[in-house]
PDB file of N, CA and C in Angstrom:
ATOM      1  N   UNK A   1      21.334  -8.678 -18.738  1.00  0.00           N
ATOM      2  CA  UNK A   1      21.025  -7.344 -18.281  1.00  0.00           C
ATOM      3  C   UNK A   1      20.173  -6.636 -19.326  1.00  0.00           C
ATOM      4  N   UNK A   2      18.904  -5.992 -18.708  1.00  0.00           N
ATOM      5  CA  UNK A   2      18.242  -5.106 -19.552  1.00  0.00           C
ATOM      6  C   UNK A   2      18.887  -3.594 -19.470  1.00  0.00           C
ATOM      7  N   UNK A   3      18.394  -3.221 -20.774  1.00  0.00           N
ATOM      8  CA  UNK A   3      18.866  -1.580 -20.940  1.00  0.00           C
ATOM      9  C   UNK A   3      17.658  -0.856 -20.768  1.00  0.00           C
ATOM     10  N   UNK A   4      17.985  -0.048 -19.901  1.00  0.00           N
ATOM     11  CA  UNK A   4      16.689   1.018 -19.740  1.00  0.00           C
ATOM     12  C   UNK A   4      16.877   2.115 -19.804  1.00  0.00           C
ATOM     13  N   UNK A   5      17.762   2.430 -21.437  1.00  0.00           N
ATOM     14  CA  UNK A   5      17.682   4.001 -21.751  1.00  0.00           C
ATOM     15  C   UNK A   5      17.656   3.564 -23.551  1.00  0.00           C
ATOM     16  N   UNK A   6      16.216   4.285 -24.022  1.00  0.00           N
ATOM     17  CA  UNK A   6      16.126   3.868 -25.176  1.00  0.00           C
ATOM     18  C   UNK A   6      17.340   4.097 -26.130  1.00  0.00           C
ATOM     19  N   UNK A   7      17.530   3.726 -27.226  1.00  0.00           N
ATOM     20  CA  UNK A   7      18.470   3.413 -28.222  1.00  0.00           C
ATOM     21  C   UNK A   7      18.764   4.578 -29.186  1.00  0.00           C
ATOM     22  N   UNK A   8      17.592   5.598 -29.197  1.00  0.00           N
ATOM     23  CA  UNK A   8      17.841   7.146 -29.572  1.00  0.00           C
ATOM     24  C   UNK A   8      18.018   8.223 -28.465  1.00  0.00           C
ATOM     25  N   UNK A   9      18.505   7.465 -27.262  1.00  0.00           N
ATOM     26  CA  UNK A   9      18.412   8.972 -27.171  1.00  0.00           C
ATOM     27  C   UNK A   9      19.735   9.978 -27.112  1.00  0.00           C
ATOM     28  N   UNK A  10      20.255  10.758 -26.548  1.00  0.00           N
ATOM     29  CA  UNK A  10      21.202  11.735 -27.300  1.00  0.00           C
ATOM     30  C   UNK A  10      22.215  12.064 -26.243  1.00  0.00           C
ATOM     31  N   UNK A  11      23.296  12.403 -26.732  1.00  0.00           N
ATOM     32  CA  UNK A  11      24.533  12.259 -25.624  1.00  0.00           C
ATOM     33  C   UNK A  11      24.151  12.901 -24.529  1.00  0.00           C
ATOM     34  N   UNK A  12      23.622  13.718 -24.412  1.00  0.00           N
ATOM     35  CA  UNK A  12      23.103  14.609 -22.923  1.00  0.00           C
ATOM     36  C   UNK A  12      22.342  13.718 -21.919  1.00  0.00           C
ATOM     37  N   UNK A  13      21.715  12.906 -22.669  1.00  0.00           N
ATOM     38  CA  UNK A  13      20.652  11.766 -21.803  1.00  0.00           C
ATOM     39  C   UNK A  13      21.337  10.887 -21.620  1.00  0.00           C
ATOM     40  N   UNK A  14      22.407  10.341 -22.253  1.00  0.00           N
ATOM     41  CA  UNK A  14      23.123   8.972 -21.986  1.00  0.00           C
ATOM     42  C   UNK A  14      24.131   9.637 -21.324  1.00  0.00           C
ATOM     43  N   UNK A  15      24.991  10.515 -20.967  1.00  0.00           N
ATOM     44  CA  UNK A  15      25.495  10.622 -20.016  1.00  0.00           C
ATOM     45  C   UNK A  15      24.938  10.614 -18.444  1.00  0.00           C
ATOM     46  N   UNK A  16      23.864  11.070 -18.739  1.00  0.00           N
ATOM     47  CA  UNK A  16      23.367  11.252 -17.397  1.00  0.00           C
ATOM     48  C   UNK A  16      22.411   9.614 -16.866  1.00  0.00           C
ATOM     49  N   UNK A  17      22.671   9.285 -18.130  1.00  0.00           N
ATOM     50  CA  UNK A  17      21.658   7.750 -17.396  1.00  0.00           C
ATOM     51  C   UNK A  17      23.031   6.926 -17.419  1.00  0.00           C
ATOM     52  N   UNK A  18      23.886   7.076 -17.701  1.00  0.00           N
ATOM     53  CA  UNK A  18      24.995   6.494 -17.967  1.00  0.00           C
ATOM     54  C   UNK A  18      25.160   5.198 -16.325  1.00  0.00           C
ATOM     55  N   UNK A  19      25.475   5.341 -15.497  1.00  0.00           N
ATOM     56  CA  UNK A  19      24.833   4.695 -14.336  1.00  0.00           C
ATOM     57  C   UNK A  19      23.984   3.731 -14.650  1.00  0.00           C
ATOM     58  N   UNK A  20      22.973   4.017 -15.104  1.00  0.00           N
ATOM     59  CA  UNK A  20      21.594   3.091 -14.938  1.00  0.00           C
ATOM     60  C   UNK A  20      21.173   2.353 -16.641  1.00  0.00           C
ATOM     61  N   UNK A  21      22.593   2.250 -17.119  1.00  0.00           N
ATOM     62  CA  UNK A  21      22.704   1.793 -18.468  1.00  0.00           C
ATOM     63  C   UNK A  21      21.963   0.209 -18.783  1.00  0.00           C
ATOM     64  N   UNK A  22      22.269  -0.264 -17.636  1.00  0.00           N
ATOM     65  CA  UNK A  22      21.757  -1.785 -17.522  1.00  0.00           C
ATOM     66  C   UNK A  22      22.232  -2.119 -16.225  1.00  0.00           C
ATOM     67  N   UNK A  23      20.515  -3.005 -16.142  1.00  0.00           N
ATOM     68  CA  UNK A  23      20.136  -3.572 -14.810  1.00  0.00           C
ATOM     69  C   UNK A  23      20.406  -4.755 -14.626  1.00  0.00           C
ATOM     70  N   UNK A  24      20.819  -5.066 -13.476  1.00  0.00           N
ATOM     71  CA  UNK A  24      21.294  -6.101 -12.909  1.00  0.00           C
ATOM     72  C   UNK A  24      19.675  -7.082 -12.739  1.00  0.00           C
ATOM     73  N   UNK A  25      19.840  -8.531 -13.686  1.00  0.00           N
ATOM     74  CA  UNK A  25      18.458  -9.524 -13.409  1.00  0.00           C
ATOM     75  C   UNK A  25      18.095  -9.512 -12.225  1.00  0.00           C
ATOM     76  N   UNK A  26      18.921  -9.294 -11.408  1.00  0.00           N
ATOM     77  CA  UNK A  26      18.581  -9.718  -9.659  1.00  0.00           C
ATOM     78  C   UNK A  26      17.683  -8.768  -9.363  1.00  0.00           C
ATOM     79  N   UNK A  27      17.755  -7.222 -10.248  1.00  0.00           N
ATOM     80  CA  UNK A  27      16.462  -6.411  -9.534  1.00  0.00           C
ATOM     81  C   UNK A  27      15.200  -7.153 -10.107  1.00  0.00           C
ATOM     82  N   UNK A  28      15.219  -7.965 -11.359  1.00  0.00           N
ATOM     83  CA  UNK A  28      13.879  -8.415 -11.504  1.00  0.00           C
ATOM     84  C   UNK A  28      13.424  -9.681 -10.568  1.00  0.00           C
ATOM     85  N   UNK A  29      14.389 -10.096 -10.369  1.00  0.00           N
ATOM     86  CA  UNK A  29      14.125 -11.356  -9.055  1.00  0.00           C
ATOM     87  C   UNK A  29      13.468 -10.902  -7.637  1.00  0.00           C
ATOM     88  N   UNK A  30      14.328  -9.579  -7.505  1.00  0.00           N
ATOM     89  CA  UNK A  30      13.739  -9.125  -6.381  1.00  0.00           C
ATOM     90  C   UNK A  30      11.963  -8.660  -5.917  1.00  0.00           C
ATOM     91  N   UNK A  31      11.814  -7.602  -7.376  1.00  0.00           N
ATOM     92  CA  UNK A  31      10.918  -7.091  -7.465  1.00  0.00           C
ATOM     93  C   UNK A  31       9.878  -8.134  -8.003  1.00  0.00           C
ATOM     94  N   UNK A  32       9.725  -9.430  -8.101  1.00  0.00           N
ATOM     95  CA  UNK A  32       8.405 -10.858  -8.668  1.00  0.00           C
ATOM     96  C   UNK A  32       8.958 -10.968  -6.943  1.00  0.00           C
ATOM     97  N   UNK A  33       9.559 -10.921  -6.492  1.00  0.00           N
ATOM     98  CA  UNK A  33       8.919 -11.909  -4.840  1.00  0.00           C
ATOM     99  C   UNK A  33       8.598 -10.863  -3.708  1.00  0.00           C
ATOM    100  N   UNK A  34       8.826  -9.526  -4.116  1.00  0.00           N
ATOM    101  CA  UNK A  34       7.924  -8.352  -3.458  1.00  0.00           C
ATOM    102  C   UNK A  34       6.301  -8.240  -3.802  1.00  0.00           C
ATOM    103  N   UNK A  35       6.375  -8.515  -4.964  1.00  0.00           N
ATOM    104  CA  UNK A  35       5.032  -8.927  -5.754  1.00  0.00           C
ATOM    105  C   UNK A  35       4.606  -9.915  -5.340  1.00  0.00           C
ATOM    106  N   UNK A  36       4.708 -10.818  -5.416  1.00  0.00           N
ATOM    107  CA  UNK A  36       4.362 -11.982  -4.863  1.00  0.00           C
ATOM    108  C   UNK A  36       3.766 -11.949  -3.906  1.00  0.00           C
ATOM    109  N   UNK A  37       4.871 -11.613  -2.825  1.00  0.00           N
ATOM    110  CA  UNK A  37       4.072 -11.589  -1.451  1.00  0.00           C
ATOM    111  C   UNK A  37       3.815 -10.260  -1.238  1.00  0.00           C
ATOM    112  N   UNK A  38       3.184  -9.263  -1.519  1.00  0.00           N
ATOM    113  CA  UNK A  38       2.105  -8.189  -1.359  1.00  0.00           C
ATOM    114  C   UNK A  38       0.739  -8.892  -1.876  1.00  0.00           C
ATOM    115  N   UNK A  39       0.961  -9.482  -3.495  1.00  0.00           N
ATOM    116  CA  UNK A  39      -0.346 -10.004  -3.695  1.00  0.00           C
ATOM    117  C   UNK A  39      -0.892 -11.102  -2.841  1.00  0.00           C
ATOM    118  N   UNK A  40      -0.006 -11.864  -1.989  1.00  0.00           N
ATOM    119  CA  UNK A  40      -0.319 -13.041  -1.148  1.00  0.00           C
ATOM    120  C   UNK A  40      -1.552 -12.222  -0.323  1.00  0.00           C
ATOM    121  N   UNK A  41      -1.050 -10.936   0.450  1.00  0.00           N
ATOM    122  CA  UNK A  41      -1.322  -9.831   1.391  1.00  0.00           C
ATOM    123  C   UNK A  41      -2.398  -9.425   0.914  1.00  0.00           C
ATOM    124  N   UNK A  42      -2.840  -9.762  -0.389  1.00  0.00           N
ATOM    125  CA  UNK A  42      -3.841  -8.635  -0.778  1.00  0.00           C
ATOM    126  C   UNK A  42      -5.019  -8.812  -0.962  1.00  0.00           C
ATOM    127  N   UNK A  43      -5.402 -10.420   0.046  1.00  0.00           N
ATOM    128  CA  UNK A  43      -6.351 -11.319  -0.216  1.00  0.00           C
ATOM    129  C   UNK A  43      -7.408 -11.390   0.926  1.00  0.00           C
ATOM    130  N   UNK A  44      -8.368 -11.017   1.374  1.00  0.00           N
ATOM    131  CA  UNK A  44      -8.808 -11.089   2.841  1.00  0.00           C
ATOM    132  C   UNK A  44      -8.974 -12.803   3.349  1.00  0.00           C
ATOM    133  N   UNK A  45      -9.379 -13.458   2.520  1.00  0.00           N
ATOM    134  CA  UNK A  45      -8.968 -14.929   3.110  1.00  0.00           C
ATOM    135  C   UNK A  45      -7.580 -15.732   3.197  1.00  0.00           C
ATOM    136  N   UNK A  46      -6.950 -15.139   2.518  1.00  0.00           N
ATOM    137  CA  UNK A  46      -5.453 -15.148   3.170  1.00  0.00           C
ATOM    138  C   UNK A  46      -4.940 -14.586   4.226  1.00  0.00           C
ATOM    139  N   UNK A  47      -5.416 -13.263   4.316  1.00  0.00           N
ATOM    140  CA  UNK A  47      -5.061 -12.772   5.727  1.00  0.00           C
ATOM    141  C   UNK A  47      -5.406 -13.510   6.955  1.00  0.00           C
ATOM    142  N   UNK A  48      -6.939 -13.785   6.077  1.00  0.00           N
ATOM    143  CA  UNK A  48      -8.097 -14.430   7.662  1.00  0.00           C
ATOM    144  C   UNK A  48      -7.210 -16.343   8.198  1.00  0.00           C
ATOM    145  N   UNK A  49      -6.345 -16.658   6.919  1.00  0.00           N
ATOM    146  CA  UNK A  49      -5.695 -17.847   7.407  1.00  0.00           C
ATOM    147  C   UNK A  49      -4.528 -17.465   8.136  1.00  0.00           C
ATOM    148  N   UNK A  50      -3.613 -16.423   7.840  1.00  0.00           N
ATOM    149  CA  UNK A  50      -2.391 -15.889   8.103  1.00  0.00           C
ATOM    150  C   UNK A  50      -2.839 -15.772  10.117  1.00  0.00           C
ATOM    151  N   UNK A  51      -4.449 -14.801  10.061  1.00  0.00           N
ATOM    152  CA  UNK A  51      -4.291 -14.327  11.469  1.00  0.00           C
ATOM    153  C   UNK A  51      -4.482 -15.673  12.660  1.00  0.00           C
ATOM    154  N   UNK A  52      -5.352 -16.684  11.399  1.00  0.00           N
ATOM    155  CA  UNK A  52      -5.515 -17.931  12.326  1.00  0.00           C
ATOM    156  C   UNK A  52      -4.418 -18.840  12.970  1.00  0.00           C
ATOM    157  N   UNK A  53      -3.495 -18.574  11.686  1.00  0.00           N
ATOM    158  CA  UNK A  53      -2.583 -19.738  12.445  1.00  0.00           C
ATOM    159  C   UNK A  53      -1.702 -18.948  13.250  1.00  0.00           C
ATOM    160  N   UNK A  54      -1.598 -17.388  13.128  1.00  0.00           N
ATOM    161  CA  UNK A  54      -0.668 -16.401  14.128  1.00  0.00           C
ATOM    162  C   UNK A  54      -0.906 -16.636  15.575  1.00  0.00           C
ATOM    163  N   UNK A  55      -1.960 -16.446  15.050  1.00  0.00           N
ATOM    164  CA  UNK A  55      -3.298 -16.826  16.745  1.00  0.00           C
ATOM    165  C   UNK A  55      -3.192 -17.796  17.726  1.00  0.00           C
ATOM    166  N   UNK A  56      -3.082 -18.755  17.305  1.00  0.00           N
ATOM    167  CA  UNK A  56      -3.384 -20.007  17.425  1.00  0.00           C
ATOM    168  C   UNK A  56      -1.851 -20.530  17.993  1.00  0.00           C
ATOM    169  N   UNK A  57      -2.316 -21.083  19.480  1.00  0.00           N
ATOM    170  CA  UNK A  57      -1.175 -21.410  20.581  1.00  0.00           C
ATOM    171  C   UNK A  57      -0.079 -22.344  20.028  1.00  0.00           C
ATOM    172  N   UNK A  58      -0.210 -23.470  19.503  1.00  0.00           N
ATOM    173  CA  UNK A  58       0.647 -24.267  18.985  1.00  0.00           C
ATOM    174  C   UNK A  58       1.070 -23.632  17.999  1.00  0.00           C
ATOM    175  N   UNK A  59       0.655 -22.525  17.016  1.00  0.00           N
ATOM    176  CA  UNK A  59       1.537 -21.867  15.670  1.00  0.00           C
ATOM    177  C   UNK A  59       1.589 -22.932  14.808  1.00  0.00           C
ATOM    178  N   UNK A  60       1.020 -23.653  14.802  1.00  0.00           N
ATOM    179  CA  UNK A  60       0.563 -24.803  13.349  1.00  0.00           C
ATOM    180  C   UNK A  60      -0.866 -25.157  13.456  1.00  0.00           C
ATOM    181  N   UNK A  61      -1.508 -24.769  12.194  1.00  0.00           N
ATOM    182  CA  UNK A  61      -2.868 -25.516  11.961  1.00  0.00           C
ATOM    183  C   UNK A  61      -2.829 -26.425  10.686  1.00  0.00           C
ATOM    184  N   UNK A  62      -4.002 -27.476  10.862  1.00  0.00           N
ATOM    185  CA  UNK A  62      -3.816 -28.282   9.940  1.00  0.00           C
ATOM    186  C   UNK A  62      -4.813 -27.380   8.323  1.00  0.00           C
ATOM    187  N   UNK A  63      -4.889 -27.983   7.926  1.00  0.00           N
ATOM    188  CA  UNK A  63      -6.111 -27.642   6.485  1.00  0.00           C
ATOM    189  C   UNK A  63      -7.431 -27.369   7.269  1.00  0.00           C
ATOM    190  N   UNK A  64      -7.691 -28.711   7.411  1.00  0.00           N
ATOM    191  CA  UNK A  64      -9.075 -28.973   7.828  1.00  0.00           C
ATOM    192  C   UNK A  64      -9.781 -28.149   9.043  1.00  0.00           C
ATOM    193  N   UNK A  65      -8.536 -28.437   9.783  1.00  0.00           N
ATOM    194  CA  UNK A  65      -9.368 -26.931  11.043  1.00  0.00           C
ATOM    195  C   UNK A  65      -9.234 -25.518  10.140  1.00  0.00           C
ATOM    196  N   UNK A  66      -8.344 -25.053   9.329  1.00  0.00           N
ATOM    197  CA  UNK A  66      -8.884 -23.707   8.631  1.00  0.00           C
ATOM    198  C   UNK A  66      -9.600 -23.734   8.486  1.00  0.00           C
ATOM    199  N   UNK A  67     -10.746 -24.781   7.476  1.00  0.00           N
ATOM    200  CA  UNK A  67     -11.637 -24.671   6.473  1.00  0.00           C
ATOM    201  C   UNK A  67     -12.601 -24.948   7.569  1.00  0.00           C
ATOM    202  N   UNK A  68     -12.422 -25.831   8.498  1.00  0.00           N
ATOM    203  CA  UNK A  68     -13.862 -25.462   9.716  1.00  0.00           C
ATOM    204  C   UNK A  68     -13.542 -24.510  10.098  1.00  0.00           C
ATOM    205  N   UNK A  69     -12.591 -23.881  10.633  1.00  0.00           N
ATOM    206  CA  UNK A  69     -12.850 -22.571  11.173  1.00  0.00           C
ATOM    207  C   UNK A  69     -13.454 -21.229  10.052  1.00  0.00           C
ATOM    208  N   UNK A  70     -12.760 -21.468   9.453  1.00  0.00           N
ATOM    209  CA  UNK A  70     -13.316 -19.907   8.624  1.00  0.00           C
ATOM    210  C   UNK A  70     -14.454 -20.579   7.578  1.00  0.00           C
ATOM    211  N   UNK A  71     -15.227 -21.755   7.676  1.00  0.00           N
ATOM    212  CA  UNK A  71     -16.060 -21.959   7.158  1.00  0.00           C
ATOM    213  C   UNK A  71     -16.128 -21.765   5.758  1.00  0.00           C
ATOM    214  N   UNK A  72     -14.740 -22.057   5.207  1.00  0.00           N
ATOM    215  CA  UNK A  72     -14.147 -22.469   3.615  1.00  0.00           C
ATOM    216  C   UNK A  72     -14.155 -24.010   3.094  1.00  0.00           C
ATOM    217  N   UNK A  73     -14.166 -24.044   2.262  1.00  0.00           N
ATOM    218  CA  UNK A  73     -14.112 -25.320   1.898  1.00  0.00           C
ATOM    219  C   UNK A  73     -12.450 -25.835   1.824  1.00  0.00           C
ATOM    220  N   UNK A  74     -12.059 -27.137   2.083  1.00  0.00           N
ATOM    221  CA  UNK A  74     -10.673 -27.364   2.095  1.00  0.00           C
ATOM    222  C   UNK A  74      -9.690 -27.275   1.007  1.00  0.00           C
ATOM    223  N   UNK A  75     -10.876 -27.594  -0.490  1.00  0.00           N
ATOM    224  CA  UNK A  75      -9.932 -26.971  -1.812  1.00  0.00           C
ATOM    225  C   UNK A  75      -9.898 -25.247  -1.875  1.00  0.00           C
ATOM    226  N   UNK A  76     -10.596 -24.773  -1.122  1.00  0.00           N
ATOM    227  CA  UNK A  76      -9.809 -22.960  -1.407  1.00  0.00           C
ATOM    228  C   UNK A  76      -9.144 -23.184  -0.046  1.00  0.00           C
ATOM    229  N   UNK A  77      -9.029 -23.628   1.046  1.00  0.00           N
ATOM    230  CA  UNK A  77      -8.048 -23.559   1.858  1.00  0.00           C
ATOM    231  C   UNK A  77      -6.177 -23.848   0.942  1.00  0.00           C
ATOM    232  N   UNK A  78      -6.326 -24.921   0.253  1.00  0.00           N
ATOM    233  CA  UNK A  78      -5.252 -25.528  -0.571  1.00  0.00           C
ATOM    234  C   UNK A  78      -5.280 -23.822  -1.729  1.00  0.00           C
ATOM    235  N   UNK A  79      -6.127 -23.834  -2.274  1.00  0.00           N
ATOM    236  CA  UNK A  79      -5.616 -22.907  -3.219  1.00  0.00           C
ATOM    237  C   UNK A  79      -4.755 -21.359  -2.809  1.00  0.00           C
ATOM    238  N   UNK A  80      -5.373 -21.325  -1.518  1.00  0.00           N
ATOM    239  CA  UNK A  80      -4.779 -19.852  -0.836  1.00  0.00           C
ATOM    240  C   UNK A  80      -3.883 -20.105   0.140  1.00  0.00           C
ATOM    241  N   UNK A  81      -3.455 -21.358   0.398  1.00  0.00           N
ATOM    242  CA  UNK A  81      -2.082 -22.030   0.840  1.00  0.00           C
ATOM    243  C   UNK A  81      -0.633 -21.795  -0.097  1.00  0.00           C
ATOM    244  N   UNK A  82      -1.378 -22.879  -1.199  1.00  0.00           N
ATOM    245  CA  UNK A  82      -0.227 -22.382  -2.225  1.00  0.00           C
ATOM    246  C   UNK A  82       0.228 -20.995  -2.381  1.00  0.00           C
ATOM    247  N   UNK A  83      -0.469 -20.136  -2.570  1.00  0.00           N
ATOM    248  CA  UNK A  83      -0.303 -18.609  -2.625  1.00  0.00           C
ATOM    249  C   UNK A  83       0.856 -18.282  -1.256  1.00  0.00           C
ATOM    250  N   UNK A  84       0.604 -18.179  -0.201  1.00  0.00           N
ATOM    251  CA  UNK A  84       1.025 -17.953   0.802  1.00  0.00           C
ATOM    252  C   UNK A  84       3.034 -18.791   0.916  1.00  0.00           C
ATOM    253  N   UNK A  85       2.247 -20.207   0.337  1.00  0.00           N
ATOM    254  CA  UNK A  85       4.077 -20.654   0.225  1.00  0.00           C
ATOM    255  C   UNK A  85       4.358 -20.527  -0.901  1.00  0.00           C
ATOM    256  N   UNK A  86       3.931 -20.278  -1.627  1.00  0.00           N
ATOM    257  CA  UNK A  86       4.501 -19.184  -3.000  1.00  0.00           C
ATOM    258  C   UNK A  86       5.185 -17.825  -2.596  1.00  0.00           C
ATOM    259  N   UNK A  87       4.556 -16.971  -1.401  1.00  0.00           N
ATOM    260  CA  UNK A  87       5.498 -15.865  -1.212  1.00  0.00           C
ATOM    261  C   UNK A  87       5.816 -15.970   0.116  1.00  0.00           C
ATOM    262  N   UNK A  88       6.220 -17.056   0.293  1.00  0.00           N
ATOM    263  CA  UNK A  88       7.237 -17.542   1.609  1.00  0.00           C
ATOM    264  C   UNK A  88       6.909 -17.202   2.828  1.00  0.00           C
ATOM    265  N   UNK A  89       5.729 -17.204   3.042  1.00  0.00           N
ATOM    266  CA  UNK A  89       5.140 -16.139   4.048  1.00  0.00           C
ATOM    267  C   UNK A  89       4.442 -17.585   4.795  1.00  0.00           C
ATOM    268  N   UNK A  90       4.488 -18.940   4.524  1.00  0.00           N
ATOM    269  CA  UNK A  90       4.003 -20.256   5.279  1.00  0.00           C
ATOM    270  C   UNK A  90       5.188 -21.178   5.249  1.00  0.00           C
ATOM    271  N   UNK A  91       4.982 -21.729   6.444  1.00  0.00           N
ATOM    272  CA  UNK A  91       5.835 -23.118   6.285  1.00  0.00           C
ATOM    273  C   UNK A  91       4.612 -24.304   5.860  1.00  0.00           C
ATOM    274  N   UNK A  92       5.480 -25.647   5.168  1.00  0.00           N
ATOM    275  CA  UNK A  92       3.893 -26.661   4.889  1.00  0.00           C
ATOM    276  C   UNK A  92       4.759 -28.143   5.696  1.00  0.00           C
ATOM    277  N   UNK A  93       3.775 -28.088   7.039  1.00  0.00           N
ATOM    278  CA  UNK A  93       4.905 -29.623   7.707  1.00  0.00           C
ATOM    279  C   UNK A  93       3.735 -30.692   6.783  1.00  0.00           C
ATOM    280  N   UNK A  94       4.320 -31.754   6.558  1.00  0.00           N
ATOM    281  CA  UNK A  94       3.384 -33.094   6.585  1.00  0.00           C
ATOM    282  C   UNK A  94       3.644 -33.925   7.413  1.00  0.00           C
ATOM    283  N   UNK A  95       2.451 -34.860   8.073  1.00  0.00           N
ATOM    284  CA  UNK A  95       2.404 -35.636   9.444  1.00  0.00           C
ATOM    285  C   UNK A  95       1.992 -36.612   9.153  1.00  0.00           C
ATOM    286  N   UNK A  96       2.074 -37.263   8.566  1.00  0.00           N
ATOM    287  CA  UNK A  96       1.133 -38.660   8.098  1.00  0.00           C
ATOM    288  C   UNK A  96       0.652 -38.169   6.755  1.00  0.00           C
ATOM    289  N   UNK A  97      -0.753 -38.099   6.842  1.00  0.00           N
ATOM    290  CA  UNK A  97      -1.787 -38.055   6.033  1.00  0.00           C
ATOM    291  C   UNK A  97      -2.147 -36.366   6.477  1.00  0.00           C
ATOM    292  N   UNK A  98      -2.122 -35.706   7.277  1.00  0.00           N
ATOM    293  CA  UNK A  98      -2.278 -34.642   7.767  1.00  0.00           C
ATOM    294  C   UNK A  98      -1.034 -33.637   7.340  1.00  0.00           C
ATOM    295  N   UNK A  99      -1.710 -32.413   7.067  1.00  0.00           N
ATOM    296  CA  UNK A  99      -0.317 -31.492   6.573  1.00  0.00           C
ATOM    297  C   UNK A  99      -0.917 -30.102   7.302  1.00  0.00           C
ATOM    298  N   UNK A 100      -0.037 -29.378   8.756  1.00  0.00           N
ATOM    299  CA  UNK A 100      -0.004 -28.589   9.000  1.00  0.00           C
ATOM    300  C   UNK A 100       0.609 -27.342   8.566  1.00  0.00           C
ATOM    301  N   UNK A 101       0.705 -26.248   8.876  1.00  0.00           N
ATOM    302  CA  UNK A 101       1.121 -24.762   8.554  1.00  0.00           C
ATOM    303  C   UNK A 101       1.519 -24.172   9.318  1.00  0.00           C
ATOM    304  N   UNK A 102       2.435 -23.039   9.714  1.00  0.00           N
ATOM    305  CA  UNK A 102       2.984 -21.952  10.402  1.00  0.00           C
ATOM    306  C   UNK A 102       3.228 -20.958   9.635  1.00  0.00           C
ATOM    307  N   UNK A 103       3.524 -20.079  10.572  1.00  0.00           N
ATOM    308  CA  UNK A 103       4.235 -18.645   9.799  1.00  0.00           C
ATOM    309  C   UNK A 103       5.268 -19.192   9.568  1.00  0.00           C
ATOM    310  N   UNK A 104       6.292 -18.907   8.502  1.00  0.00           N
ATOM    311  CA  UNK A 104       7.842 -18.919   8.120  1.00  0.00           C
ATOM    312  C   UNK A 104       8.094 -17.535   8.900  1.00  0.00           C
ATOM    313  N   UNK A 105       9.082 -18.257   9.710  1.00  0.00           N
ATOM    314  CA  UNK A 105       9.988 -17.442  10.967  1.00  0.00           C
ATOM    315  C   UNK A 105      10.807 -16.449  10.223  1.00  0.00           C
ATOM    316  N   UNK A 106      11.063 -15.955   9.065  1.00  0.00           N
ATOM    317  CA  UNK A 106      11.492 -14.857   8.673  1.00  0.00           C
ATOM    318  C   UNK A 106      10.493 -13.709   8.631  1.00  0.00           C
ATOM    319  N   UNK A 107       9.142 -14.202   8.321  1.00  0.00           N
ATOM    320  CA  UNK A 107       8.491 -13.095   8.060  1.00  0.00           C
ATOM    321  C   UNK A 107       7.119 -13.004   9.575  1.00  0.00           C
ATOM    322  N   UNK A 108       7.555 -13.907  10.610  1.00  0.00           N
ATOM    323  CA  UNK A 108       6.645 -13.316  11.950  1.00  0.00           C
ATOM    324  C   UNK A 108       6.548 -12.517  12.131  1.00  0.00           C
ATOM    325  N   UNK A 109       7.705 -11.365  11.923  1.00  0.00           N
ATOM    326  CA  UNK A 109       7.625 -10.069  12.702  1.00  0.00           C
ATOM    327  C   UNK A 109       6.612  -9.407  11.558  1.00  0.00           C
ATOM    328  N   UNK A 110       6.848  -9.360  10.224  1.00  0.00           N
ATOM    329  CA  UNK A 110       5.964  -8.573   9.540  1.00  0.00           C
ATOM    330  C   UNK A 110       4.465  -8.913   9.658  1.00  0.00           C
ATOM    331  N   UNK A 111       4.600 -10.808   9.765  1.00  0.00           N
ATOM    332  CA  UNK A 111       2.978 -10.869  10.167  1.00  0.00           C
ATOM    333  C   UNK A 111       2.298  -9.778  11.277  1.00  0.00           C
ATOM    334  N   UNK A 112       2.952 -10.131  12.454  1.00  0.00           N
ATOM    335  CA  UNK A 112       2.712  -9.323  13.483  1.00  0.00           C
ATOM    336  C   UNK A 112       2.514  -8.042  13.310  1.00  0.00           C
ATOM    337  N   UNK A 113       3.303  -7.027  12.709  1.00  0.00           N
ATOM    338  CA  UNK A 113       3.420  -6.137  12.497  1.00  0.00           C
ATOM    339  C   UNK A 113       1.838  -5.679  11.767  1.00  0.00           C
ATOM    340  N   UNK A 114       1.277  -6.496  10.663  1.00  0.00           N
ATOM    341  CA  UNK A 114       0.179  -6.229  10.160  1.00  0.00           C
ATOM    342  C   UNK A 114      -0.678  -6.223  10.839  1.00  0.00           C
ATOM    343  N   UNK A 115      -1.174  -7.458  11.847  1.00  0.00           N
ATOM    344  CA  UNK A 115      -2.182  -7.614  13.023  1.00  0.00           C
ATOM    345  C   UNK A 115      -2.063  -6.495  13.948  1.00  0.00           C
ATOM    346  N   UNK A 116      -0.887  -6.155  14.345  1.00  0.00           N
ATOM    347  CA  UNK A 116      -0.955  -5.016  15.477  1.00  0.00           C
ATOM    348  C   UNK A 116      -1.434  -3.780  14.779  1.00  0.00           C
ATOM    349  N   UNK A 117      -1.337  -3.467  13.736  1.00  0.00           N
ATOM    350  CA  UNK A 117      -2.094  -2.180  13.315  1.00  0.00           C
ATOM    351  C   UNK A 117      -3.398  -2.168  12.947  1.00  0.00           C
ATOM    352  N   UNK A 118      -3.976  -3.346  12.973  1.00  0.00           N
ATOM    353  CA  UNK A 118      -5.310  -3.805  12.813  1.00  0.00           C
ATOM    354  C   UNK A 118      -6.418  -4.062  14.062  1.00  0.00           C
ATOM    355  N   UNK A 119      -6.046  -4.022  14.766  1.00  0.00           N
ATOM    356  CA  UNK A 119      -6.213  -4.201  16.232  1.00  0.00           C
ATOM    357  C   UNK A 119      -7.417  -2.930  17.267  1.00  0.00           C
TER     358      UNK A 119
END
């Protein structure tokens, strides 16, 4: 646990921070995977993969149709993949030699939620 009331300060202040004497690690766990996935969010070719595979009837695309579709190359398709299942915001199936994508079903509704106000 961190302390987040400096080490001088004076009984009037430490009573009143007294509460918030020390933080529980879990708020820092929380607050790196809010981060995380806002910065995932904060990418327009991440979005532009996010809306493709939202889009898209089967809800899985492979690499290679991203990178033909949005006319990326398949190593920044991979690099802004990772990002995305870094903040849990993709599933990654593998099929063979082929490795498709979806939304991770926890966060559809927020996908959605972004597209519909964009609209």
């Amino acid at each position: 646990m961190t302390s987040v009331i400096p080490s001088s300060a004076d009984s009037a202040t430490e009573q009143r921070f007294a509460p918030l004497k020390s933080v529980p690690s879990r708020i820092t766990d929380i607050a790196e995977e809010a981060s995380d996935f806002y910065k995932a969010l904060g990418d327009t070719t991440r979005l532009e993969i996010l809306y493709l595979i939202f889009t898209t009837k089967s809800s899985r695309v492979s690499a290679n149709a991203m990178a033909h579709t949005l006319n990326i190359s398949a190593p920044t398709v991979t690099h802004h993949m990772k990002k995305l299942i870094a903040a849990n915001l993709v599933n990654r199936e593998q099929c063979g030699k082929w490795a498709y994508f979806s939304i991770n079903s926890a966060h559809i509704d927020t996908v959605a939620e972004i597209f519909a106000h964009s609209s």
